[in-house]
PDB file of N, CA and C in Angstrom:
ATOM      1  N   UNK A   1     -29.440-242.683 -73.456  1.00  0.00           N
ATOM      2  CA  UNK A   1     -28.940-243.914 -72.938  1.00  0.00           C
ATOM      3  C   UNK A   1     -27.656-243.586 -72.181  1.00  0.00           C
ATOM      4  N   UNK A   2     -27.669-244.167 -71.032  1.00  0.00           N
ATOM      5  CA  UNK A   2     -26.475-244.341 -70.315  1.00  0.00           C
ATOM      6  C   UNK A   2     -25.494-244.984 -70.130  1.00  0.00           C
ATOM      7  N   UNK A   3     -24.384-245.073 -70.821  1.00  0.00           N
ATOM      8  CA  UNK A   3     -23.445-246.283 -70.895  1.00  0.00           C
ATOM      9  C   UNK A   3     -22.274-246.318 -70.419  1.00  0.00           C
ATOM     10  N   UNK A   4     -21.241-247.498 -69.798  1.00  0.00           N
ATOM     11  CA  UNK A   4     -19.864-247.269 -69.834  1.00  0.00           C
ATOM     12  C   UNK A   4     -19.633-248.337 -70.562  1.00  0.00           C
ATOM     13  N   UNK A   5     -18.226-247.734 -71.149  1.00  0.00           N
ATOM     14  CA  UNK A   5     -16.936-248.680 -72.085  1.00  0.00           C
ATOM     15  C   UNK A   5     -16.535-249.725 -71.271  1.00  0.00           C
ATOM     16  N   UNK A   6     -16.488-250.836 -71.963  1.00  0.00           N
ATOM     17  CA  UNK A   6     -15.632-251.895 -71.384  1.00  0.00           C
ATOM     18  C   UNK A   6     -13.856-251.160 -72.053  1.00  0.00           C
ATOM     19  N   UNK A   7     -12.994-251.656 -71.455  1.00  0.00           N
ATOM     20  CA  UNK A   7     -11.940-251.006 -71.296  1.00  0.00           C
ATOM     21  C   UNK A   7     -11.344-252.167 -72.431  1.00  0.00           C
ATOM     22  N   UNK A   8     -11.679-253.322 -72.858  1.00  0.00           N
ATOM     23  CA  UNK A   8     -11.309-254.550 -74.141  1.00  0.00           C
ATOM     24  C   UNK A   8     -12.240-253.829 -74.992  1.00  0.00           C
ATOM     25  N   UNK A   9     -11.422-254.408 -76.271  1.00  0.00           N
ATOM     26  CA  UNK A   9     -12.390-254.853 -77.014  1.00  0.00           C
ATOM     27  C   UNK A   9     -11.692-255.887 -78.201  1.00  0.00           C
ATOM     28  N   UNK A  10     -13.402-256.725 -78.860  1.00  0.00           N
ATOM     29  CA  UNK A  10     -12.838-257.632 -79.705  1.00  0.00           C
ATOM     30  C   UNK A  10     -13.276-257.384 -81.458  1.00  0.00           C
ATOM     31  N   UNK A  11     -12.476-258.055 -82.111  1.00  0.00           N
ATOM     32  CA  UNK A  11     -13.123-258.047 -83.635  1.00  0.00           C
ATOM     33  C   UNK A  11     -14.199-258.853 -84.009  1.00  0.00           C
ATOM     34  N   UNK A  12     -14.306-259.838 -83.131  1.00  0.00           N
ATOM     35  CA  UNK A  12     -15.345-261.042 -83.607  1.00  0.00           C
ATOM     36  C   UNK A  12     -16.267-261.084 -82.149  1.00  0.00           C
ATOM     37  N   UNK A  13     -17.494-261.405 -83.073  1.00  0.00           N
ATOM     38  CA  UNK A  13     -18.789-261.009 -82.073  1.00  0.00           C
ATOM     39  C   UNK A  13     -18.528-262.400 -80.805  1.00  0.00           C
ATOM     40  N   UNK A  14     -18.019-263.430 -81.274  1.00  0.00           N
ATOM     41  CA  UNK A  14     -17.595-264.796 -80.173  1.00  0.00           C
ATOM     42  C   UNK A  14     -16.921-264.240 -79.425  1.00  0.00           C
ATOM     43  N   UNK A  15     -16.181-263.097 -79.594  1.00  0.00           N
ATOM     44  CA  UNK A  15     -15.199-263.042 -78.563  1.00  0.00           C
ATOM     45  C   UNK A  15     -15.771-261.713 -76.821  1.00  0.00           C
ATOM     46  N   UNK A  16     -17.025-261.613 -77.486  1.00  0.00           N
ATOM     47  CA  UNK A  16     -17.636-260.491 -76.193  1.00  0.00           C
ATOM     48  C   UNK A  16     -17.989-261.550 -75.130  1.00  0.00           C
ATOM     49  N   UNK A  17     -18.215-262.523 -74.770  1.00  0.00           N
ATOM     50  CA  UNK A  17     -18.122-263.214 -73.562  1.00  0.00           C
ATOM     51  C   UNK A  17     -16.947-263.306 -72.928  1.00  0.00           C
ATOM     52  N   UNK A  18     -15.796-263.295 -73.664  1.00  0.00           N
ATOM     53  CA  UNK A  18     -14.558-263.373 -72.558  1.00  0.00           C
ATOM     54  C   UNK A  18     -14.482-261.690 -71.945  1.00  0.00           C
ATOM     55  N   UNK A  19     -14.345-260.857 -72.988  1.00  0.00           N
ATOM     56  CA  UNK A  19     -14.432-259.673 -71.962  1.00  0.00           C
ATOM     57  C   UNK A  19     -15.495-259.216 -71.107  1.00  0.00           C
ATOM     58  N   UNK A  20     -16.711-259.410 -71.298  1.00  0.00           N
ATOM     59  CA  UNK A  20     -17.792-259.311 -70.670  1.00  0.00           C
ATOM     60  C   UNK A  20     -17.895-259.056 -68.812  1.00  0.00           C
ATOM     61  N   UNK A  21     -16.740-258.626 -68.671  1.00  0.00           N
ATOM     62  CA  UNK A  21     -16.821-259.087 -66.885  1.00  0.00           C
ATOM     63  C   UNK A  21     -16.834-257.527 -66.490  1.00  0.00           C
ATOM     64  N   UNK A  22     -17.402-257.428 -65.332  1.00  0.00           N
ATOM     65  CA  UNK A  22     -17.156-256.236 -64.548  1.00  0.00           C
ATOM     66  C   UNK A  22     -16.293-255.179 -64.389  1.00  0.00           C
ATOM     67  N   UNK A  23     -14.791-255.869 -63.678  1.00  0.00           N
ATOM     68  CA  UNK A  23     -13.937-255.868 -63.451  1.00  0.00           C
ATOM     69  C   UNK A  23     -13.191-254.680 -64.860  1.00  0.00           C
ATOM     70  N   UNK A  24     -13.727-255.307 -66.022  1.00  0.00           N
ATOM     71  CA  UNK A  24     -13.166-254.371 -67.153  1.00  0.00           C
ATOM     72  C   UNK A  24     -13.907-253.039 -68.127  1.00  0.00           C
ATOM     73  N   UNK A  25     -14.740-252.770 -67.057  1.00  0.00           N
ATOM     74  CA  UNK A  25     -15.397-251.783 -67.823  1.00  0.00           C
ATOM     75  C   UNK A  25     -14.674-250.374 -66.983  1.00  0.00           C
ATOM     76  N   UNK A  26     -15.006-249.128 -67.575  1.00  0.00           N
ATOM     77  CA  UNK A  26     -15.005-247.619 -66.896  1.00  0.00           C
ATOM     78  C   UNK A  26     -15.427-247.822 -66.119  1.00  0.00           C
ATOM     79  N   UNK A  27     -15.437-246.950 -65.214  1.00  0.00           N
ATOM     80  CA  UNK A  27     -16.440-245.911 -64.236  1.00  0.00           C
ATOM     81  C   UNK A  27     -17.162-244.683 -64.664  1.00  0.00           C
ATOM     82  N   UNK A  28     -16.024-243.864 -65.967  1.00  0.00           N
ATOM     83  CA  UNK A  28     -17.030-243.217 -66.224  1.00  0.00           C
ATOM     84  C   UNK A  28     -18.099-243.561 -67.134  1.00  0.00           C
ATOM     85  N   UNK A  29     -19.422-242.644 -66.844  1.00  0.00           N
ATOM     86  CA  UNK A  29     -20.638-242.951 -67.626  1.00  0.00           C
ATOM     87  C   UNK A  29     -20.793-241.860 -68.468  1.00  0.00           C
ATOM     88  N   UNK A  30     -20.951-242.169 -69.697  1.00  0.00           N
ATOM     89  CA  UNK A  30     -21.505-241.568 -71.199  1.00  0.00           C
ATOM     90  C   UNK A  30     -22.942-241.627 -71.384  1.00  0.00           C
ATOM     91  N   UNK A  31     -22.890-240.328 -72.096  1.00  0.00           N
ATOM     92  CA  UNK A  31     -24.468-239.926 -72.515  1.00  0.00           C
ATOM     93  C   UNK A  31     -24.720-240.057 -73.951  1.00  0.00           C
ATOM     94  N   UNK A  32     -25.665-241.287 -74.201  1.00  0.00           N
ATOM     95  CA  UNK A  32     -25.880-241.266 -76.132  1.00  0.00           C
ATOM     96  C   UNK A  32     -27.190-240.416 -75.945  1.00  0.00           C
ATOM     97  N   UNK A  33     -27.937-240.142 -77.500  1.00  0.00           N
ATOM     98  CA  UNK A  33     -28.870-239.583 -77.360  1.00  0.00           C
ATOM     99  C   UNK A  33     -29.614-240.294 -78.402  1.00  0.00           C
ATOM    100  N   UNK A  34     -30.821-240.649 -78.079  1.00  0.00           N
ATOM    101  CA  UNK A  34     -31.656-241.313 -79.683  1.00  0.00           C
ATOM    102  C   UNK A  34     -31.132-240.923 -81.074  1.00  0.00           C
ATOM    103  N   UNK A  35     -30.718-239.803 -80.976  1.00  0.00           N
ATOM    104  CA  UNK A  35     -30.320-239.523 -82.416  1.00  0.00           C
ATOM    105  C   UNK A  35     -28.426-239.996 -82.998  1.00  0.00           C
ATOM    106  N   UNK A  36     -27.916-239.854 -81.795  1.00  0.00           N
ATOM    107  CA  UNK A  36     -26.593-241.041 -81.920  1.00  0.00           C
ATOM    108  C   UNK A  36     -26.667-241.872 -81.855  1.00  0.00           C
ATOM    109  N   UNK A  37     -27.093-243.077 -81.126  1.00  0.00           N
ATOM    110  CA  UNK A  37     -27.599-244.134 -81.443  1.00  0.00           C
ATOM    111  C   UNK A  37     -28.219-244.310 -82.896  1.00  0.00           C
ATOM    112  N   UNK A  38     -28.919-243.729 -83.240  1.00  0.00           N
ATOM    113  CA  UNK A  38     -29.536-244.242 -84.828  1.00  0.00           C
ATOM    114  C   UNK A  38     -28.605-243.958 -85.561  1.00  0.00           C
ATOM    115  N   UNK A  39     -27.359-242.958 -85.164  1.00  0.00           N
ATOM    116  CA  UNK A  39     -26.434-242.577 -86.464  1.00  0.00           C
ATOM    117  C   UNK A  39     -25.375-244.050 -86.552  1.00  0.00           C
ATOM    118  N   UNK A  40     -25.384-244.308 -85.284  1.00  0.00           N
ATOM    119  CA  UNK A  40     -23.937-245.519 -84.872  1.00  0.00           C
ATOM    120  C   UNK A  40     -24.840-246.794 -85.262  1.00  0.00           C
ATOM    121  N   UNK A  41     -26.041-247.115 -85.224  1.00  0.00           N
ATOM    122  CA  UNK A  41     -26.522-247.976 -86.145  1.00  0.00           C
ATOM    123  C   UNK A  41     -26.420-248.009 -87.485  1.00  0.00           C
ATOM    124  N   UNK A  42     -26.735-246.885 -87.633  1.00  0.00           N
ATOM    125  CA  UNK A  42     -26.724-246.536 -89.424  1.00  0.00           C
ATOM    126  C   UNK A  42     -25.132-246.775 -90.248  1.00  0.00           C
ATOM    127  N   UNK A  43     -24.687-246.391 -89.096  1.00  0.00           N
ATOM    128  CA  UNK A  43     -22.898-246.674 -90.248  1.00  0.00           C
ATOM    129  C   UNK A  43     -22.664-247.905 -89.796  1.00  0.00           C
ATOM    130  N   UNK A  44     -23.213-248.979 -89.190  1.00  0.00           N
ATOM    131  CA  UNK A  44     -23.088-250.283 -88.450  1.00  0.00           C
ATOM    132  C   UNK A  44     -22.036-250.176 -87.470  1.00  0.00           C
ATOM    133  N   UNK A  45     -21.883-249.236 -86.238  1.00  0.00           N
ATOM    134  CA  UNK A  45     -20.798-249.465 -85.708  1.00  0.00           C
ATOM    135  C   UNK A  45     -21.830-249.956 -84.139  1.00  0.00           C
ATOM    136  N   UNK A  46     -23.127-250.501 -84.370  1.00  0.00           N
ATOM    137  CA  UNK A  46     -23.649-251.121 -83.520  1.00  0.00           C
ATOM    138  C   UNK A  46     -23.832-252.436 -83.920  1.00  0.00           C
ATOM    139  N   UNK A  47     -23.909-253.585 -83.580  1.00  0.00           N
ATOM    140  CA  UNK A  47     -24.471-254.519 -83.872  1.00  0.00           C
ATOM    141  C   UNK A  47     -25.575-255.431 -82.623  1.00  0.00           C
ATOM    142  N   UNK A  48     -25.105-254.893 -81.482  1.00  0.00           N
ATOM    143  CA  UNK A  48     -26.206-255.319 -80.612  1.00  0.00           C
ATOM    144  C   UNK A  48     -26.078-254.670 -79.601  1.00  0.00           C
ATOM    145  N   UNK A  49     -27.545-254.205 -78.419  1.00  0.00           N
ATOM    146  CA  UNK A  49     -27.542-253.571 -77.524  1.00  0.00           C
ATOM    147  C   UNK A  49     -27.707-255.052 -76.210  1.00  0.00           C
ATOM    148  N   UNK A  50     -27.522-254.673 -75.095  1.00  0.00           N
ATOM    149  CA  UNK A  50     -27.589-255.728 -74.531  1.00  0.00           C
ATOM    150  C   UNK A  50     -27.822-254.690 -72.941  1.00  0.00           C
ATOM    151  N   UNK A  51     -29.306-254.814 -72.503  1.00  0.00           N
ATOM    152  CA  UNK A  51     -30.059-253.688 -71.825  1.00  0.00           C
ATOM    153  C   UNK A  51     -29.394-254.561 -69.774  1.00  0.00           C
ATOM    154  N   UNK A  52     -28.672-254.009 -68.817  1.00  0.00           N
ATOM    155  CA  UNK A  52     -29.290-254.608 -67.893  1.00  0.00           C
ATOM    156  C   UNK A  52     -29.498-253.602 -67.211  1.00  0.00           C
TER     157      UNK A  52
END
C-alpha cells in the first residue's frame, strides 16, 4: 500500500473530517506491506482504511 501522512492529527475519530483536506498531507509517499498493515491492525493502531 501506498500512503502519505496527513501532517495533523486527532485523538477522536469525529475529529478526521476537519483535518481531512489536501492542503495538509506530505508529499512524501510511504510503502506498507500486507504484513505491516496486519501488524498495525493487530496492536489497533488502525482503525479505518479509507481507499481513494
Amino acid at each position: 500500500m501506498y500512503i502519505n501522512y496527513n501532517n495533523y492529527e486527532t485523538d477522536r475519530r469525529t475529529g478526521v473530517d476537519d483535518i481531512d483536506l489536501k492542503k495538509n498531507y506530505s508529499y512524501e509517499i510511504y510503502v506498507l506491506t500486507n504484513k505491516d498493515i496486519l501488524s498495525m491492525h493487530n496492536r489497533g493502531d488502525i482503525e479505518d482504511i479509507e481507499r481513494k
